[in-house]
Protein backbone atom coordinates (compact mmCIF):
# COMPACT_ATOMS: atom_id res chain seq x y z
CA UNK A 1 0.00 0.00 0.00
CA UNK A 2 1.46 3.41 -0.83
CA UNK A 3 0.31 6.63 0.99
CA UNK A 4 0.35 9.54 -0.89
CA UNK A 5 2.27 12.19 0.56
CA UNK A 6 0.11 15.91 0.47
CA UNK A 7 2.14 19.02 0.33
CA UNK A 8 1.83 22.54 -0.52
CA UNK A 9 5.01 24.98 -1.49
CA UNK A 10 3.83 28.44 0.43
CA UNK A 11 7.33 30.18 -0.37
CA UNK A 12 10.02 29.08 -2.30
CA UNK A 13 13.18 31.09 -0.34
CA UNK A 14 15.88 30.05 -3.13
CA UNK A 15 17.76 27.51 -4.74
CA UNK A 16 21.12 26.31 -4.00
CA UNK A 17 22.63 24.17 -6.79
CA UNK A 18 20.94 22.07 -9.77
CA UNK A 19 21.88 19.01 -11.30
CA UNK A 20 22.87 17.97 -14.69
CA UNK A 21 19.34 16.11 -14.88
CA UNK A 22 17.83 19.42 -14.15
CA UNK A 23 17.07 19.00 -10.74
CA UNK A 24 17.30 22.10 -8.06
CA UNK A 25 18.20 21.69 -4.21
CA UNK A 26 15.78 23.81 -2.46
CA UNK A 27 14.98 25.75 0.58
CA UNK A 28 11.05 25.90 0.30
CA UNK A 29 8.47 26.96 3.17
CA UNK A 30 6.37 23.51 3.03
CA UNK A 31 3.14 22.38 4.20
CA UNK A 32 2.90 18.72 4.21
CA UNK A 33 -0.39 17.02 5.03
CA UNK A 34 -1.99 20.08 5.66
CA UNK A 35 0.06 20.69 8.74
CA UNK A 36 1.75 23.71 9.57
CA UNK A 37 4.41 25.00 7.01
CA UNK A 38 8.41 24.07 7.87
CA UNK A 39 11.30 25.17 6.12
CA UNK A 40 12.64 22.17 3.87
CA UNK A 41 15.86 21.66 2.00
CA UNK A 42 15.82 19.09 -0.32
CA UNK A 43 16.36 18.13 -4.73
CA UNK A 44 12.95 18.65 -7.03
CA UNK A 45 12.57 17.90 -10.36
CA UNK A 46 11.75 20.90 -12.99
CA UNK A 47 8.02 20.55 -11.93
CA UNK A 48 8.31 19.88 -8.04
CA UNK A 49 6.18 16.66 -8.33
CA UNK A 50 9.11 14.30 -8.22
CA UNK A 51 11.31 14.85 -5.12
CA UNK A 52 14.50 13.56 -2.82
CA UNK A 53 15.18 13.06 -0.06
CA UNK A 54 15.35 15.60 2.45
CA UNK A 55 15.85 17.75 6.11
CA UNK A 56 12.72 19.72 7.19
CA UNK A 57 13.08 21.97 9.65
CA UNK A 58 11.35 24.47 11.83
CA UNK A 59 11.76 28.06 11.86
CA UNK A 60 13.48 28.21 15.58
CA UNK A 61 15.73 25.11 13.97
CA UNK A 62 17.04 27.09 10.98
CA UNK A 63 18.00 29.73 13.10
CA UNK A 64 19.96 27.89 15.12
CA UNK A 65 21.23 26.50 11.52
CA UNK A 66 21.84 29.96 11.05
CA UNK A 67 23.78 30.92 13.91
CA UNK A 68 25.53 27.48 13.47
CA UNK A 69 27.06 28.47 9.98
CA UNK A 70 27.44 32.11 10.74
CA UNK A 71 30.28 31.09 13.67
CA UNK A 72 31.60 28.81 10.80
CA UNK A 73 34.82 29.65 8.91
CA UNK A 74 34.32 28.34 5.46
């Protein structure tokens, strides 16, 4: 039995990199299952029906991400 996964794109914040096949890593505000919207990072195809795998993560969580990569010497 497969469940179907419902989600809805609210804001897409920007992309990151894409793929030779065409497919863009993502940081999109997401509601999945009609639940309330997280921030998600993850590959879509050209269309956003086809997707990876990803992290999803609240808004308090990706600003500890934030801070996290701020303090970071890259």
């Amino acid at each position: 039995m497969v469940t179907e996964i419902k989600f809805e794109i609210k804001e897409s914040v920007g992309a990151l990199s894409e793929s030779p096949k065409g497919w863009k890593k993502e940081l999109n505000l997401i509601s999945w299952n009609d639940k309330e919207p997280k921030y998600d990072l993850r590959d879509w195809d050209a269309e956003h029906k086809k997707m990876g795998k990803g992290v999803t993560l609240t808004a308090d969580e990706l600003k500890k991400l934030r801070d996290i990569l701020n303090g970071m010497e890259l």
